[in-house]
C-alpha atoms as a PDB file:
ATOM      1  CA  UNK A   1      98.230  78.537  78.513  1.00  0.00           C
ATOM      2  CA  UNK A   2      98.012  80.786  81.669  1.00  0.00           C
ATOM      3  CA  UNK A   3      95.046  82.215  83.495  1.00  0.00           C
ATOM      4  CA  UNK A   4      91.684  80.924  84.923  1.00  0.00           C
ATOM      5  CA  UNK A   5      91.346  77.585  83.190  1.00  0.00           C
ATOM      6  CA  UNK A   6      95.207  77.043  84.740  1.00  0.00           C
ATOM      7  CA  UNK A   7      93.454  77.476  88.521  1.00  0.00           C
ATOM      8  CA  UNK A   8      92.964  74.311  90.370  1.00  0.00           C
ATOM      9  CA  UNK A   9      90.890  73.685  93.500  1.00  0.00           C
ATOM     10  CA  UNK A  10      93.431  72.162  96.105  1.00  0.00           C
ATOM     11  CA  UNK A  11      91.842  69.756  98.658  1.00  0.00           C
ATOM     12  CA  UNK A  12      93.405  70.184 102.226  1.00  0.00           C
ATOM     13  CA  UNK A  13      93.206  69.188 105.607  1.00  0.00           C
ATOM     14  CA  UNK A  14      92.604  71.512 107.772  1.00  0.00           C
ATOM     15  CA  UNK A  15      94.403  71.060 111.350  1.00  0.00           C
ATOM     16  CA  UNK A  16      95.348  73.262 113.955  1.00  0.00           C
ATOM     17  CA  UNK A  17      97.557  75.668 113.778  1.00  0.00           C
ATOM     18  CA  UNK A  18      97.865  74.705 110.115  1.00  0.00           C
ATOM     19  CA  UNK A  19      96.654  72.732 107.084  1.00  0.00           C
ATOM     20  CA  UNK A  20      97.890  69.695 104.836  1.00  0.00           C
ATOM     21  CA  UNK A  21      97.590  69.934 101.177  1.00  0.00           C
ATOM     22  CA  UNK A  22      96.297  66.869 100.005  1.00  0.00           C
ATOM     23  CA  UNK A  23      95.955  67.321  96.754  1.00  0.00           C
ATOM     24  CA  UNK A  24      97.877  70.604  95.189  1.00  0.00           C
ATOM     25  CA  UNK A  25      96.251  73.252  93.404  1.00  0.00           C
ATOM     26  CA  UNK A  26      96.522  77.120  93.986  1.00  0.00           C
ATOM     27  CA  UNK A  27      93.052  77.789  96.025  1.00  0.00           C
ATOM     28  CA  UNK A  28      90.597  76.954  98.071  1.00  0.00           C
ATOM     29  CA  UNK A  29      86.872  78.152  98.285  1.00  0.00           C
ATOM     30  CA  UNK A  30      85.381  80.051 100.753  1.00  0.00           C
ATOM     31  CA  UNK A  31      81.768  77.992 103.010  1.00  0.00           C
ATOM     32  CA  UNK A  32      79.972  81.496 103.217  1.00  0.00           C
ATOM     33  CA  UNK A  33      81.005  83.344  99.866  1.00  0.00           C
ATOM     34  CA  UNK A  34      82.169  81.092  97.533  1.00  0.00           C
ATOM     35  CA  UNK A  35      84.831  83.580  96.668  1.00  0.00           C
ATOM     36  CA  UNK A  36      88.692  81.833  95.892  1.00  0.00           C
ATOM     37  CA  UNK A  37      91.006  82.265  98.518  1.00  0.00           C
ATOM     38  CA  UNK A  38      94.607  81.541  97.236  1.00  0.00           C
ATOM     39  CA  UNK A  39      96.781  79.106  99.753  1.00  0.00           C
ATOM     40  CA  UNK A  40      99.024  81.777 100.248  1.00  0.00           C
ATOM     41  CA  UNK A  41      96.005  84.009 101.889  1.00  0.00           C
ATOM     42  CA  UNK A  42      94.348  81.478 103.559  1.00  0.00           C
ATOM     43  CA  UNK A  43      94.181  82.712 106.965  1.00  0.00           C
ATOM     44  CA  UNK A  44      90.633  81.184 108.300  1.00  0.00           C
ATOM     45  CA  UNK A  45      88.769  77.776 108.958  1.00  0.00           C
ATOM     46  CA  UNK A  46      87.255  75.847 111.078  1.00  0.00           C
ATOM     47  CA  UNK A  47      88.955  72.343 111.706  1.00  0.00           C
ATOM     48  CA  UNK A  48      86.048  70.129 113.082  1.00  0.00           C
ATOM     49  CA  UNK A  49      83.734  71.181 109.952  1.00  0.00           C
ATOM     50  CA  UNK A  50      87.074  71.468 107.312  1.00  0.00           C
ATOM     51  CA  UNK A  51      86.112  74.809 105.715  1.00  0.00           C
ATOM     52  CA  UNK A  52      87.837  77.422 105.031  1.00  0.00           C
ATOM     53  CA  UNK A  53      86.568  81.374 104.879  1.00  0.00           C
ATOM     54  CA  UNK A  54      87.622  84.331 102.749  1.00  0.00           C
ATOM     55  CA  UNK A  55      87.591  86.529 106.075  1.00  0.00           C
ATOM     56  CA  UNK A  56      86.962  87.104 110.108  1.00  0.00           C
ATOM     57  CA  UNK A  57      83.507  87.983 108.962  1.00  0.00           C
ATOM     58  CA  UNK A  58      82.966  85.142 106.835  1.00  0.00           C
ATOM     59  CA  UNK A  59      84.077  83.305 109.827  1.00  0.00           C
ATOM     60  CA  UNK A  60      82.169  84.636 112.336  1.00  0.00           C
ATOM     61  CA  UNK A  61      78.360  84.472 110.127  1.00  0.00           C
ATOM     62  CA  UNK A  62      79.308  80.915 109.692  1.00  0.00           C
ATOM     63  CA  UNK A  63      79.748  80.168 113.250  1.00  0.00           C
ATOM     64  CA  UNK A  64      76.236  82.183 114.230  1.00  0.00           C
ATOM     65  CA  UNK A  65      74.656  80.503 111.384  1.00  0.00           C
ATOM     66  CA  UNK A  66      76.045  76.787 113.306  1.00  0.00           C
ATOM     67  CA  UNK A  67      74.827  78.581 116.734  1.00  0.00           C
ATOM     68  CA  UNK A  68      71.191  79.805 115.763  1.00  0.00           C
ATOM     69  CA  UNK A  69      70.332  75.571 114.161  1.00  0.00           C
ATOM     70  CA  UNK A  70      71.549  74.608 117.898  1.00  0.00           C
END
């Protein structure tokens, strides 16, 4: 059977420039929106707190979210 039941979380390692799959799957899910982001448009993250974001604007609230606790 194909479709959304078939969709599995990956877990990955997120390094710099790039990531390691750790465990396969097809997507990961975005720290601001929640939102799936398949592997092969995974574009954002942030390596020292290993999440991954849908978008520069995801991206960016998450980082003045970490900036306004400081």
């Amino acid at each position: 059977m194909f479709g959304i039941s078939d969709q599995k979380q990956a877990k990955i390692h997120y390094n710099s420039p790039d990531y390691i799959v750790i465990e396969a799957g097809d997507h990961v899910s975005c720290a601001v929106t929640g939102k799936q982001i398949l592997l092969a448009d995974l574009k954002y993250w942030n390596v020292e707190r290993q999440e991954a974001y849908v978008d520069g604007a995801a991206m960016i609230k998450r980082e003045l979210e970490f900036k306004s606790v400081k």
